[in-house]
Protein backbone atom coordinates (compact mmCIF):
# COMPACT_ATOMS: atom_id res chain seq x y z
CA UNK A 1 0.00 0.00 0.00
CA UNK A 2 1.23 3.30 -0.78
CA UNK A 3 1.76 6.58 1.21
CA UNK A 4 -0.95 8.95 0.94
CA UNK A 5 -0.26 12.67 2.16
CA UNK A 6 -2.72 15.18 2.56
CA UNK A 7 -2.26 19.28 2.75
CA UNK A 8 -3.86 21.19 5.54
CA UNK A 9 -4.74 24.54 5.74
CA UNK A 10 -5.54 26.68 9.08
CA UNK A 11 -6.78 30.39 8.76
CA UNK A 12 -4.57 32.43 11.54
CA UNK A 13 -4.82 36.37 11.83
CA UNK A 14 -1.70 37.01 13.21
CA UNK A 15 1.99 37.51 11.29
CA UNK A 16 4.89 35.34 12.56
CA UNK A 17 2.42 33.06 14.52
CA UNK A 18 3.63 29.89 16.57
CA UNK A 19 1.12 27.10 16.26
CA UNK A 20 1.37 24.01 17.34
CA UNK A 21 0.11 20.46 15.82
CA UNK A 22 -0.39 16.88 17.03
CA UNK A 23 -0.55 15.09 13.58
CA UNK A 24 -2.61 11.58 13.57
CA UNK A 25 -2.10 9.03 10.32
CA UNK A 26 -4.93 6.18 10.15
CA UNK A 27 -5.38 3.11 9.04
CA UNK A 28 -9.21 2.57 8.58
CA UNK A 29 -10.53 3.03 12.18
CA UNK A 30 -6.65 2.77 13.45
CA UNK A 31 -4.65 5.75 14.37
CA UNK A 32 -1.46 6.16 14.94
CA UNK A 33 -0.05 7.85 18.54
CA UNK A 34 0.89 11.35 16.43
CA UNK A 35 3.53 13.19 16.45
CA UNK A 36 4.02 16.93 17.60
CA UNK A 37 4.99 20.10 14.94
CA UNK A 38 5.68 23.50 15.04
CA UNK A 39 4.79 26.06 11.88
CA UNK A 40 4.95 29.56 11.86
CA UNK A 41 3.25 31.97 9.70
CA UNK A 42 4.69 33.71 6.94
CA UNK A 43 5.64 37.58 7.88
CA UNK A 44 3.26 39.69 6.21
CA UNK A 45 2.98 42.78 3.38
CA UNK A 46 4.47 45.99 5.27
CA UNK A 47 2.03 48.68 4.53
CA UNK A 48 2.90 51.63 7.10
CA UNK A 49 5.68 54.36 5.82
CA UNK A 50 7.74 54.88 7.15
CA UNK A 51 9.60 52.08 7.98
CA UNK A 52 12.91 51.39 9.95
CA UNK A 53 15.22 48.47 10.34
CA UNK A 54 18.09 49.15 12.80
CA UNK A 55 18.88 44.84 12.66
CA UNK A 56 19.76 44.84 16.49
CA UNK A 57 17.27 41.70 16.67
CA UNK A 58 18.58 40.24 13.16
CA UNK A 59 17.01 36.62 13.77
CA UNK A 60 13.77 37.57 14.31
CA UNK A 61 14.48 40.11 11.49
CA UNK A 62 15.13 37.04 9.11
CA UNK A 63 11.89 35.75 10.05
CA UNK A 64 10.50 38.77 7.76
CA UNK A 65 13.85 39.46 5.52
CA UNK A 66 15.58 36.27 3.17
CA UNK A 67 18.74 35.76 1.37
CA UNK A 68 19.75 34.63 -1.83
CA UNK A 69 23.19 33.31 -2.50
CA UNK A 70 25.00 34.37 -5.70
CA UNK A 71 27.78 32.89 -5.72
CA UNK A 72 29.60 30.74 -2.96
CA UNK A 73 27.49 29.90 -0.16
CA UNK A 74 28.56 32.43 2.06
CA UNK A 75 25.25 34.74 4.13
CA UNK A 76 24.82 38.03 5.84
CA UNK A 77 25.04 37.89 9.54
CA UNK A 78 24.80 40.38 12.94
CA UNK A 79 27.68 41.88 14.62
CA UNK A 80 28.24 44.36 16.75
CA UNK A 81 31.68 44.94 14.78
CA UNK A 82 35.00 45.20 16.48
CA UNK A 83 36.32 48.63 15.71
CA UNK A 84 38.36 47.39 12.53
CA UNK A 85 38.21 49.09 9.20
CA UNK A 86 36.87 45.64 8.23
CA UNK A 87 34.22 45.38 11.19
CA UNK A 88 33.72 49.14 12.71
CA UNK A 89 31.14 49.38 15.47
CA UNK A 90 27.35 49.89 14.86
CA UNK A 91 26.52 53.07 13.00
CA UNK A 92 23.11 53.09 15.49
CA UNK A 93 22.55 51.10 18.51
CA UNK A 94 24.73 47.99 19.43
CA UNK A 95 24.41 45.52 16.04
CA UNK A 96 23.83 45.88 12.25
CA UNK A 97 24.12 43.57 9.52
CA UNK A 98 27.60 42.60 8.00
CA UNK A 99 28.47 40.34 4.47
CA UNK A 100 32.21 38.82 5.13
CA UNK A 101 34.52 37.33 2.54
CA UNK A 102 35.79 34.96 5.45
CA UNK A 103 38.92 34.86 3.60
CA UNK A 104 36.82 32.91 0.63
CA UNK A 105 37.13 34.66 -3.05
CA UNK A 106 34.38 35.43 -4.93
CA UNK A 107 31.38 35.35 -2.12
CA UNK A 108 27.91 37.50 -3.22
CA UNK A 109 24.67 37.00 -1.53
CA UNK A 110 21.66 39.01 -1.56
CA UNK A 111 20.36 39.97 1.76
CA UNK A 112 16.12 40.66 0.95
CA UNK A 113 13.48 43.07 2.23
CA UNK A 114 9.99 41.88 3.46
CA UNK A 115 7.26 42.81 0.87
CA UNK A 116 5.84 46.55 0.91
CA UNK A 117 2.96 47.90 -0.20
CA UNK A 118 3.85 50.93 -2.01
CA UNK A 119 1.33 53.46 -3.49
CA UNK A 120 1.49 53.73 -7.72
CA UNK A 121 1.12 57.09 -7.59
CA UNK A 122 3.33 58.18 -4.41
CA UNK A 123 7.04 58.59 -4.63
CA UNK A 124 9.25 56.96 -1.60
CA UNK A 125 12.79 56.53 -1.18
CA UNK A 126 15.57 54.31 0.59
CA UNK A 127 17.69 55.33 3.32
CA UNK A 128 20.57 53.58 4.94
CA UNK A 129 24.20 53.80 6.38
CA UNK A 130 26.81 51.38 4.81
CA UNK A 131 30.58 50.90 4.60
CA UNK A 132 33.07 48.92 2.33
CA UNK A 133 36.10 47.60 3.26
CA UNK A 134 39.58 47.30 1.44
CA UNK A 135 42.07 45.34 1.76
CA UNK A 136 45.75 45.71 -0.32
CA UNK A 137 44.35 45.99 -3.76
CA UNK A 138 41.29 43.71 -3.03
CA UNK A 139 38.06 46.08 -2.59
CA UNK A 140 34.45 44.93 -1.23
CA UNK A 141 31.64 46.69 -2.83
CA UNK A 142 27.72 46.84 -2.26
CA UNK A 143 24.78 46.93 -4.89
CA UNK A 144 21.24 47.68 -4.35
CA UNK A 145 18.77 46.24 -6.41
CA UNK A 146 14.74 46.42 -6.89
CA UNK A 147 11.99 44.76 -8.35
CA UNK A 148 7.91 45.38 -8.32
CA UNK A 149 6.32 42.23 -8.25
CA UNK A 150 7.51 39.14 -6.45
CA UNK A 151 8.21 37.05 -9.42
CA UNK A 152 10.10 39.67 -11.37
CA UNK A 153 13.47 39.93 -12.36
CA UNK A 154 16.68 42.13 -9.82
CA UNK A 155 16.84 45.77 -11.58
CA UNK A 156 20.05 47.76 -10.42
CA UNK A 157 19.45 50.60 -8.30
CA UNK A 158 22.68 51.86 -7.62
CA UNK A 159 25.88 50.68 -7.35
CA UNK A 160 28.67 51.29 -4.55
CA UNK A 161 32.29 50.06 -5.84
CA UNK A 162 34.59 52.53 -4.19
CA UNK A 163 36.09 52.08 -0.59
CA UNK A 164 34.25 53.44 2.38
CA UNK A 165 36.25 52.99 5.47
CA UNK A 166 33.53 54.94 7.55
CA UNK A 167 29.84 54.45 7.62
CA UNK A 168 28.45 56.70 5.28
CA UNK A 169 24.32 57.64 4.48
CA UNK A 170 23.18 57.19 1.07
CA UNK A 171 19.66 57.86 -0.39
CA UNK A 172 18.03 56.49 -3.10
CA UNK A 173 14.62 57.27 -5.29
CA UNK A 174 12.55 54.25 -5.52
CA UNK A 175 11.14 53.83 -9.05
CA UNK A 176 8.00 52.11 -10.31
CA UNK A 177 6.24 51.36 -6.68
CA UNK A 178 3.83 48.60 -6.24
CA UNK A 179 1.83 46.69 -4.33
CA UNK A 180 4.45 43.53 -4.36
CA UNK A 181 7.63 45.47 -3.65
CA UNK A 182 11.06 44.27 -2.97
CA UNK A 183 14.51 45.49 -2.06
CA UNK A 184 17.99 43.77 -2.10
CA UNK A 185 21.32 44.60 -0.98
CA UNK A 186 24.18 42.66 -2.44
CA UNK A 187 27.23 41.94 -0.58
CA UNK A 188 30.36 41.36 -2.95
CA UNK A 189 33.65 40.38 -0.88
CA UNK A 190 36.70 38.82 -1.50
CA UNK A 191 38.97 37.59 1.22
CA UNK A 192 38.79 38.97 4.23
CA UNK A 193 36.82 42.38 3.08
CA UNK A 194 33.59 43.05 4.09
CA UNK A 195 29.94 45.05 3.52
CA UNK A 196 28.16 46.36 6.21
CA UNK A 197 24.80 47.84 6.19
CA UNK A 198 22.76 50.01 9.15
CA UNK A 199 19.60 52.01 9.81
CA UNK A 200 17.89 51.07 6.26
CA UNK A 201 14.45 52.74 6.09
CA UNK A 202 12.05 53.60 3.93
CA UNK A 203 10.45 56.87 3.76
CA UNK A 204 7.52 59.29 1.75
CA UNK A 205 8.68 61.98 -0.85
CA UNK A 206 11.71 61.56 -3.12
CA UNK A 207 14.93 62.95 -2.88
CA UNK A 208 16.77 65.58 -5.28
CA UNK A 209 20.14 64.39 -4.43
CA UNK A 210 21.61 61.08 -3.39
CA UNK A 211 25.77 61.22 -2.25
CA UNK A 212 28.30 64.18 -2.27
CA UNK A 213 29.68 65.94 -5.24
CA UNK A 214 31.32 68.65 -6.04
CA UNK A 215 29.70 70.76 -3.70
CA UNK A 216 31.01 71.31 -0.43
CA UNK A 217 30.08 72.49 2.90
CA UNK A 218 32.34 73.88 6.18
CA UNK A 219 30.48 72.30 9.30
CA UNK A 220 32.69 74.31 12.52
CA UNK A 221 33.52 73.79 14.95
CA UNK A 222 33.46 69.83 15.02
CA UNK A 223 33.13 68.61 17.73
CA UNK A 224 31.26 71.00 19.22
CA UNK A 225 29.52 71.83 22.41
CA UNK A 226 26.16 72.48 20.85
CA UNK A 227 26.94 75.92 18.77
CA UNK A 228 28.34 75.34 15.48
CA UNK A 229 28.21 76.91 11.66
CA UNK A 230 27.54 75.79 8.41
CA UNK A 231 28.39 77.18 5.57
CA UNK A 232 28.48 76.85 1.89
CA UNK A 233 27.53 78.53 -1.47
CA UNK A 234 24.02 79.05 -2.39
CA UNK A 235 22.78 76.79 0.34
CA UNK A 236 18.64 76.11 -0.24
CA UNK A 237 18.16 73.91 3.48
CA UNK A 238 20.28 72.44 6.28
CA UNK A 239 18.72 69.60 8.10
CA UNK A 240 20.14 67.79 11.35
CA UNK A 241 19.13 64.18 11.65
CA UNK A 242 19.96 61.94 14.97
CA UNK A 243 20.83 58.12 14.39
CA UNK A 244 17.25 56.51 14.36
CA UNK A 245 16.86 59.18 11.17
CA UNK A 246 14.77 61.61 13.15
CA UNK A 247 15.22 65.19 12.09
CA UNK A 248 16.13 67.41 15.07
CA UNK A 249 16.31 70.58 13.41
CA UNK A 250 15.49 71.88 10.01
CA UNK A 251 16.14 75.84 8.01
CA UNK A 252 14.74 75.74 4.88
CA UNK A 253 15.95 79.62 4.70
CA UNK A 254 18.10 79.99 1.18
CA UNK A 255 21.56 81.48 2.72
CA UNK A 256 25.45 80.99 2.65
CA UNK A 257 25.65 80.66 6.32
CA UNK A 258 23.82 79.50 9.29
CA UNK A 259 24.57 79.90 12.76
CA UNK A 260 22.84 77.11 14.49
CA UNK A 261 22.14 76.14 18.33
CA UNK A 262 21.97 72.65 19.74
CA UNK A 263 23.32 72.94 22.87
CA UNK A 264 19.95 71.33 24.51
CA UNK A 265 20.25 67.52 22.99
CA UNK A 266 21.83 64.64 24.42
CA UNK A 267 25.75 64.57 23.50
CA UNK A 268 26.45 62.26 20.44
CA UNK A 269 27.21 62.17 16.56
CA UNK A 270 24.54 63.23 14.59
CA UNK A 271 24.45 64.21 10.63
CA UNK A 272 24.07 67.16 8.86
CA UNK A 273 22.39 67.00 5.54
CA UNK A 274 22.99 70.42 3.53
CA UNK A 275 21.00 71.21 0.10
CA UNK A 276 22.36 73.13 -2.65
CA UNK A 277 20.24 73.43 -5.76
CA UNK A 278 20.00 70.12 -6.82
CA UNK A 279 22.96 68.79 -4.95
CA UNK A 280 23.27 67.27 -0.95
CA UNK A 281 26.56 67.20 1.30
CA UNK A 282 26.57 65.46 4.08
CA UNK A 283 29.04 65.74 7.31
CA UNK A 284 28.82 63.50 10.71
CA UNK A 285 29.28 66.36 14.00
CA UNK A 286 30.24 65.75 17.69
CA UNK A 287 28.23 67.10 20.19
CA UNK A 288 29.81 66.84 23.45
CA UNK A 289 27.69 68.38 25.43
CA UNK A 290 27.72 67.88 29.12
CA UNK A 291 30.53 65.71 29.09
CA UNK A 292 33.26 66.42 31.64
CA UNK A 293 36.43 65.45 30.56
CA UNK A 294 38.64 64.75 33.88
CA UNK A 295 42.42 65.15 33.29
């Protein structure tokens, strides 16, 4: 007599769900003692914008996020780095996620958003704080990739091939939103480089520039105890985010210089995001307030 399997299905309202089975096989009016099983439900569409992922709970972030291996067999895992150029600490919070070479050539894997639901006619775009390590000639780079409907094919968003020994913020437009929306971020390391990624969210509007260029900015004094300048050419807005991404102060007053005032925040790094026409400089300041240094 042959094996005869049948499929189940249970209606559950709740994402990431544990339940819990005792399954019975039969023969005519015989059953078996079961045996116990464990499913969980599938993480569902994200609909609310904006969204954050700092990955300081990365295995219960997998539970939502997937990978896809390129080539080797190599994955994306949490750290809370080590201070190295190849492992720095956490660009927010204590962890983020990290792709390694582990001395291995040739290693790529795709580390994969959840689903969102994104509006056809709204504009959103990407935020997130990354870093690529070097080592001798051999350089570890990052791409970002897209596509609008789950069975679609990657489309390049941007890629990231030059070194970046300090965690830096990039922003990209997301084109062609849809219901069925995914984002990737692929890790390409040889040897012992590595990719890092931190604070990735995603937010309303668009954005009119996405790295620096030839336009610079004077941020001074840095560090500074709270009362610092910025200054630049034709400036349209300066903007002062914390880590999470919250702004914390905002001028959208066109000038060449701005005097500005924090001295009542907590001490910390923060960035300042400065606007000129169609152009954005960023530079990380040190606020050090309150902090007594003790000689």
């Amino acid at each position: 007599m042959g094996l005869i399997f049948n499929k189940f299905y249970i209606t559950v309202c709740n994402n990431l769900q544990l339940n819990y089975y005792r399954i019975f096989s039969n023969l005519g009016e015989t059953y078996s003692s079961g045996v116990y099983a464990i499913a969980k439900t599938a993480c569902g569409t994200q609909y609310a914008i904006p969204y954050n992922q700092d990955f300081e709970s990365f295995n219960s972030l997998m539970d939502c996020w997937s990978q896809e291996p390129v080539t080797g067999n190599l994955t994306w895992k949490s750290t809370g780095g080590s201070g190295s150029t190849n492992s720095p600490y956490a660009f927010t919070g204590e962890n983020y996620s990290i792709f390694s070479g582990n001395g291995q050539p040739n290693q790529t894997t795709k580390l994969v958003t959840q689903l969102f639901s994104l509006e056809p006619n709204n504009e959103y775009y990407i935020s997130f704080a990354h870093f690529q390590s070097r080592v001798f000639n051999v350089q570890a780079y990052l791409k970002v990739y897209y596509k609008n409907s789950v069975n679609g094919n990657w489309i390049l968003l941007k890629e990231f091939p030059d070194l970046l020994s300090e965690w830096t913020i990039s922003e990209i437009n997301l084109p062609n939103p849809s219901s069925d929306y995914l984002i990737a971020f692929e890790g390409i390391a040889n040897g012992i480089t590595s990719v890092g990624i931190d604070n990735f969210n995603v937010n309303n509007g668009t954005v009119i520039g996405i790295e620096n260029s030839d336009f610079e900015a004077i941020v001074y004094p840095n560090p500074s105890n709270g009362n610092f300048v910025v200054k630049g050419e034709n400036i349209k807005s300066v903007s002062v985010y914390d880590l999470s991404g919250k702004i914390i102060f905002e001028n959208n007053l066109s000038s060449n210089i701005y005097q500005i005032n924090l001295s009542n925040i907590e001490a910390g790094m923060y960035m300042v995001k400065i606007v000129n026409e169609n152009k954005i400089y960023y530079e990380k300041i040190w606020l050090y307030l309150n902090i007594l240094f003790v000689k």
